[in-house]
N, C-alpha and C. Protein backbone atom coordinates (compact mmCIF):
# COMPACT_ATOMS: atom_id res chain seq x y z
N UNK A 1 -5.99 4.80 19.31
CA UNK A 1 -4.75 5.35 18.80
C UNK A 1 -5.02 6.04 17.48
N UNK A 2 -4.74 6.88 17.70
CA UNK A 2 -4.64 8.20 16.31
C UNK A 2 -3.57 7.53 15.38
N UNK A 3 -4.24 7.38 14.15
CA UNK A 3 -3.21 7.04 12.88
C UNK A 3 -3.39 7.96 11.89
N UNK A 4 -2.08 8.40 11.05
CA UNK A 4 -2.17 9.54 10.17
C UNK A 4 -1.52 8.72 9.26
N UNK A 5 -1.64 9.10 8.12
CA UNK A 5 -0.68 8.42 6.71
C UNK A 5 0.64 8.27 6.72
N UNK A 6 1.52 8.93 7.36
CA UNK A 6 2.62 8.85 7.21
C UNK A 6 3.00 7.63 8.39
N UNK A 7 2.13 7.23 8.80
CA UNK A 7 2.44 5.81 9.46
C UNK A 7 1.83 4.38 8.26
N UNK A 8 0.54 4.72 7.70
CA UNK A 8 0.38 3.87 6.59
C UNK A 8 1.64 3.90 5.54
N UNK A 9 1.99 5.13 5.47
CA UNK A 9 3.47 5.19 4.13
C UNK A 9 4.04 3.95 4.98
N UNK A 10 4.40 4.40 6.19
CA UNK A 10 5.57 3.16 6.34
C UNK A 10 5.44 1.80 6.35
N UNK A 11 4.02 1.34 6.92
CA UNK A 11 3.73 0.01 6.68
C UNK A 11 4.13 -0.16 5.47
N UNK A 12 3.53 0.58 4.81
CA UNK A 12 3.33 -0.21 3.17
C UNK A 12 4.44 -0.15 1.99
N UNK A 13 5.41 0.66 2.99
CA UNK A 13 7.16 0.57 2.17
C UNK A 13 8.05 -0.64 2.84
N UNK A 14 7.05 -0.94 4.31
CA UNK A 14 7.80 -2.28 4.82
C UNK A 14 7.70 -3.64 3.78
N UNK A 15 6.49 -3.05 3.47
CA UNK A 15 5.27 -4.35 2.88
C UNK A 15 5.67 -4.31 1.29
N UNK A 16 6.43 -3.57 0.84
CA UNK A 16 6.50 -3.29 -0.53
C UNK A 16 5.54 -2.73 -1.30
N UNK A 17 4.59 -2.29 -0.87
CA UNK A 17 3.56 -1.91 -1.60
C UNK A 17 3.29 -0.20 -2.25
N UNK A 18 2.95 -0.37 -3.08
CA UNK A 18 2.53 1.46 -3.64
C UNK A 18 1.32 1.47 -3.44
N UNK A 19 0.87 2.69 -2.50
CA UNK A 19 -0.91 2.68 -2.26
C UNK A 19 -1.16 4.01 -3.63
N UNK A 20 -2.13 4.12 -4.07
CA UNK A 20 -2.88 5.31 -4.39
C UNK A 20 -3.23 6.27 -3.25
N UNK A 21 -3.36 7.17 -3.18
CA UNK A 21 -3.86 7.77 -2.41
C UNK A 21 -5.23 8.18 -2.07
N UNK A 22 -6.06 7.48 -2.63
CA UNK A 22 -7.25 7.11 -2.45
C UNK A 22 -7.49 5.94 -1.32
N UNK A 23 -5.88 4.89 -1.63
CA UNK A 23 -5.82 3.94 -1.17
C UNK A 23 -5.62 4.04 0.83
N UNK A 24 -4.62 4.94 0.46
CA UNK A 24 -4.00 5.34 1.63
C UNK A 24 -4.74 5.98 2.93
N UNK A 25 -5.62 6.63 2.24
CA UNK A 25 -6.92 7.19 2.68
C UNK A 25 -7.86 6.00 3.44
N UNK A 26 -7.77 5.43 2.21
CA UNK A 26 -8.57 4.56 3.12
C UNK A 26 -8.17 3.23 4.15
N UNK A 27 -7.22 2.66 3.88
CA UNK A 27 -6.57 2.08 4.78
C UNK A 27 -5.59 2.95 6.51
N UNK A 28 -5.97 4.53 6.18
CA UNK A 28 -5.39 4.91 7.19
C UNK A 28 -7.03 4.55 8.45
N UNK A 29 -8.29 5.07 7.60
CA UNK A 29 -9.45 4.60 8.39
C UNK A 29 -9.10 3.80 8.92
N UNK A 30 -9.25 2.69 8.20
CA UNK A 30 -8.85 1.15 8.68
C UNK A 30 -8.50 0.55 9.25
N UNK A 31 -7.43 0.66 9.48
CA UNK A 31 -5.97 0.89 9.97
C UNK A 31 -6.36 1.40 11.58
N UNK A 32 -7.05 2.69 11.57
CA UNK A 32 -7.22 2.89 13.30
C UNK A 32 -8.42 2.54 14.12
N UNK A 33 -9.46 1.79 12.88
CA UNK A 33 -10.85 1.46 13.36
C UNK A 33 -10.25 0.09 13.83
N UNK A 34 -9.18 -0.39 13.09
CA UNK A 34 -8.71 -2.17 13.78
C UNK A 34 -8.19 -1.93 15.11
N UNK A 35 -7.18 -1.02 15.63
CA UNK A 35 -6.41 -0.44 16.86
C UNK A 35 -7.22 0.10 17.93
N UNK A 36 -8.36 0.66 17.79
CA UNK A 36 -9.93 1.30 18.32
C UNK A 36 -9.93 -0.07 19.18
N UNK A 37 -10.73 -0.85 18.12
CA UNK A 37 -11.24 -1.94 18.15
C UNK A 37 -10.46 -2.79 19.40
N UNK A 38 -9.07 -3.35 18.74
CA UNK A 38 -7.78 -3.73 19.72
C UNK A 38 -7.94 -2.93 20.85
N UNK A 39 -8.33 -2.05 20.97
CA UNK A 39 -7.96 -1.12 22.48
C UNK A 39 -9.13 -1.63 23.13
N UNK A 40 -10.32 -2.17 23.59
CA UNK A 40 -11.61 -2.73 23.85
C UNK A 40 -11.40 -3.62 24.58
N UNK A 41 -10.07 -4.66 24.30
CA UNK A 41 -9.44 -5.42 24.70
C UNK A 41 -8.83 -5.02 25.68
N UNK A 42 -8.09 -3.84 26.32
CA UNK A 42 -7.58 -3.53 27.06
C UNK A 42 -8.73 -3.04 28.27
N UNK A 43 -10.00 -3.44 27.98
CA UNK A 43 -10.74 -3.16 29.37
C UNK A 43 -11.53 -4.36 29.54
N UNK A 44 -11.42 -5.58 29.56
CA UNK A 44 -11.59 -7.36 29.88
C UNK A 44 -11.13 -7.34 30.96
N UNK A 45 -11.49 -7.50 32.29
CA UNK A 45 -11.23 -8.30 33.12
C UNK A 45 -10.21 -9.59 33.20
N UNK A 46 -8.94 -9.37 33.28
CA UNK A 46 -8.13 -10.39 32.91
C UNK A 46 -7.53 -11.67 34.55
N UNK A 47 -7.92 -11.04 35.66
CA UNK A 47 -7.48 -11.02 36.59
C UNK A 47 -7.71 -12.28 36.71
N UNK A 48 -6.80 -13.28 37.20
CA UNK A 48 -6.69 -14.81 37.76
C UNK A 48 -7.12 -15.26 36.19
N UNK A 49 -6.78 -15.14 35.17
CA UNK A 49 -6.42 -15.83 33.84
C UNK A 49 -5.18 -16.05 33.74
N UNK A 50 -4.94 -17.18 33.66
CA UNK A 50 -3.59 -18.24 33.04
C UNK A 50 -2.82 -17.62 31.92
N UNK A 51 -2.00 -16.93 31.69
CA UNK A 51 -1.37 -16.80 29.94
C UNK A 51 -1.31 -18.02 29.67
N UNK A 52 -1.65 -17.86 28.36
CA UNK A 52 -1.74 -19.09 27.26
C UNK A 52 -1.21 -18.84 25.96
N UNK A 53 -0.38 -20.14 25.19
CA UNK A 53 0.15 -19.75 24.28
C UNK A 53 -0.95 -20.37 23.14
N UNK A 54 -1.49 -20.92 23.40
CA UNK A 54 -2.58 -21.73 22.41
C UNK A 54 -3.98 -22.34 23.19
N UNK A 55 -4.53 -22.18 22.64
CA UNK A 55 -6.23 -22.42 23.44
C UNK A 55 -6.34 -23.93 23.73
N UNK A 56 -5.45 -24.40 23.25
CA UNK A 56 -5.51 -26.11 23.26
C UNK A 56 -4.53 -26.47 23.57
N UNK A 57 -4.69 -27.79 24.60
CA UNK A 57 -3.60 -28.42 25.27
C UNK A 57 -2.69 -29.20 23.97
N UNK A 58 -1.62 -29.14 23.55
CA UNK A 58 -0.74 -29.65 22.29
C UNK A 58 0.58 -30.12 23.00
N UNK A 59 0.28 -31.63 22.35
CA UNK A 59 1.94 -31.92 22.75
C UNK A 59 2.89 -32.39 21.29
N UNK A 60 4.13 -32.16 21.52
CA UNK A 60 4.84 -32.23 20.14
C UNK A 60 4.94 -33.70 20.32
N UNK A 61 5.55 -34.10 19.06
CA UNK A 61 5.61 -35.25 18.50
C UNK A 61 7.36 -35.18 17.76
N UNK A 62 7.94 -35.85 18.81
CA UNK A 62 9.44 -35.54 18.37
C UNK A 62 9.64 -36.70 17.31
N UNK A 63 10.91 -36.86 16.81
CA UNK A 63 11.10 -37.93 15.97
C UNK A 63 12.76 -37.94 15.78
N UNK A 64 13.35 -38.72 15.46
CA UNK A 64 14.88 -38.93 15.28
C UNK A 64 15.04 -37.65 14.64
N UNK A 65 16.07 -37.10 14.38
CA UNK A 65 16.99 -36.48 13.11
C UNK A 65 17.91 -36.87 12.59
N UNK A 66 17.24 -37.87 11.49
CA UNK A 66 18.10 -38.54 10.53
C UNK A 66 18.65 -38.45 9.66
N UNK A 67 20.21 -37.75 9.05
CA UNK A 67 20.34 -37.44 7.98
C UNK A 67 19.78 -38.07 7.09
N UNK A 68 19.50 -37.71 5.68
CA UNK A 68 19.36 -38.42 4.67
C UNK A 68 20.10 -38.15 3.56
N UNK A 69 20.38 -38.82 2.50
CA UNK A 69 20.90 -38.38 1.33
C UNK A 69 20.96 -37.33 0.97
N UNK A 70 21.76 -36.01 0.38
CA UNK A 70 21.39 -34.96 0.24
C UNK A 70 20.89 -34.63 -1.81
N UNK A 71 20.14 -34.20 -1.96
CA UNK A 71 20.06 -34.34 -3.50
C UNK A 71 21.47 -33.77 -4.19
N UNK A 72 21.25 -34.16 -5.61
CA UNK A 72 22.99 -33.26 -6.28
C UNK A 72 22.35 -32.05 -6.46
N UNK A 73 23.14 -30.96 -6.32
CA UNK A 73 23.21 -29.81 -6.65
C UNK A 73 23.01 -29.42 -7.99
N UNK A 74 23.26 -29.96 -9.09
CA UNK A 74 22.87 -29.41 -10.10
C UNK A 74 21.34 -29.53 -10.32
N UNK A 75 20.90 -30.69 -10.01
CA UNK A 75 19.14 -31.43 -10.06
C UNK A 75 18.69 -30.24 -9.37
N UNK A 76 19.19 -29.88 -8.16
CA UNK A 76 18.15 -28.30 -7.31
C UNK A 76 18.43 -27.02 -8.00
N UNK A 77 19.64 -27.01 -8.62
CA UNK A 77 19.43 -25.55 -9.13
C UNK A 77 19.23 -25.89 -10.71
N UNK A 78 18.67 -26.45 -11.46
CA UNK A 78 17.84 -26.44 -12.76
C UNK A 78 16.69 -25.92 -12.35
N UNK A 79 15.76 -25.99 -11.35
CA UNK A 79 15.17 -25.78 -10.93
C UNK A 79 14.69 -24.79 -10.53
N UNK A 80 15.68 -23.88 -10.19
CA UNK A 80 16.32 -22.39 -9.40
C UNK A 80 15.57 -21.53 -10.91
N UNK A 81 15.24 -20.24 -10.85
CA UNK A 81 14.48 -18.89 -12.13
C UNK A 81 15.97 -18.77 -12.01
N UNK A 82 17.15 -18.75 -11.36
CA UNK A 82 18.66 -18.09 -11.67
C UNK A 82 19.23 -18.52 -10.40
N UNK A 83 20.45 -18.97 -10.80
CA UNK A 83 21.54 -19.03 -9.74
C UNK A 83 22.90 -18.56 -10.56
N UNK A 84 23.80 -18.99 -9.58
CA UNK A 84 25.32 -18.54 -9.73
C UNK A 84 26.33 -19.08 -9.41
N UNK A 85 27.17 -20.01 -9.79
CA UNK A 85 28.18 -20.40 -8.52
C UNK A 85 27.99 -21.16 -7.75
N UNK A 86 26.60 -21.95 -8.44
CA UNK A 86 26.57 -22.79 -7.22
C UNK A 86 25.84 -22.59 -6.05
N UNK A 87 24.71 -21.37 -6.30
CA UNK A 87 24.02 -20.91 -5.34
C UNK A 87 23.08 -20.11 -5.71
N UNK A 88 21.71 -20.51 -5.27
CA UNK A 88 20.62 -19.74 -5.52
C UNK A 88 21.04 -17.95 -5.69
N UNK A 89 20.46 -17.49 -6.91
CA UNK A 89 20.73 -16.27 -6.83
C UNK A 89 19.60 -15.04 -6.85
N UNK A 90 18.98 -14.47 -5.82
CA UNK A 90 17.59 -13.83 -6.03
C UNK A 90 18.03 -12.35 -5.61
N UNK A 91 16.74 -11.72 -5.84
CA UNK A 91 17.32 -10.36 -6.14
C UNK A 91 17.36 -9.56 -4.33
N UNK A 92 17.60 -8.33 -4.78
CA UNK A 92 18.18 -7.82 -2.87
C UNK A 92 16.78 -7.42 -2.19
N UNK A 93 16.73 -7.21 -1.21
CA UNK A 93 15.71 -7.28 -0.78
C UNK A 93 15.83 -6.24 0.43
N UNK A 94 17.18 -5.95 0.65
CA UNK A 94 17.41 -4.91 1.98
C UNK A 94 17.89 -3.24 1.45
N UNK A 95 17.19 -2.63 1.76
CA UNK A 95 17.86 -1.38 1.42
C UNK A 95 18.43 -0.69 1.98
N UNK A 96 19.33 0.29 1.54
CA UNK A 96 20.54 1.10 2.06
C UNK A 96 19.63 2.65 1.85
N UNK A 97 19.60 3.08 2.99
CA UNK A 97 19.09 4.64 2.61
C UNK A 97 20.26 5.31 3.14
């Protein structure tokens, strides 16, 4: 798969990040030598293989759900860099274009 920068821009505005463009450059390499690579995978012999969600047989380990005491609210938000009202307050994180 062919990758050009303006697909790295977007990762890395998902990701929050500011590349250099030195940077960008080089993670666009990168970036399609990993997908190359990933595509290699698509010529394995997969035929009469099981899907699997984990390589190892795992069984859960349930347990009651027991309420417990809940702490006071003021003790968790001293704690809090800022709250408000009674409620954690952190900064926005979704943008409006």
């Amino acid at each position: 798969m062919s990758i050009d920068p303006s697909i790295v821009d977007r990762v890395a505005r998902l990701a929050r990040l500011e590349l250099s463009d030195e940077e960008r450059q080089r993670f666009t390499r990168q970036l399609g030598s990993i997908l190359e690579y990933c595509a290699t995978l698509n010529e394995l012999d997969t035929d009469g293989v099981e899907p699997t969600s984990h390589v190892l047989a795992l069984t859960n380990i349930f347990r009651e759900d027991v309420p417990g005491t809940p702490l006071p609210r003021d003790a968790v938000l001293a704690s809090a860099p800022d709250h408000e009202n009674g409620f954690f307050k952190v900064p926005p994180v979704i943008e409006t274009e």
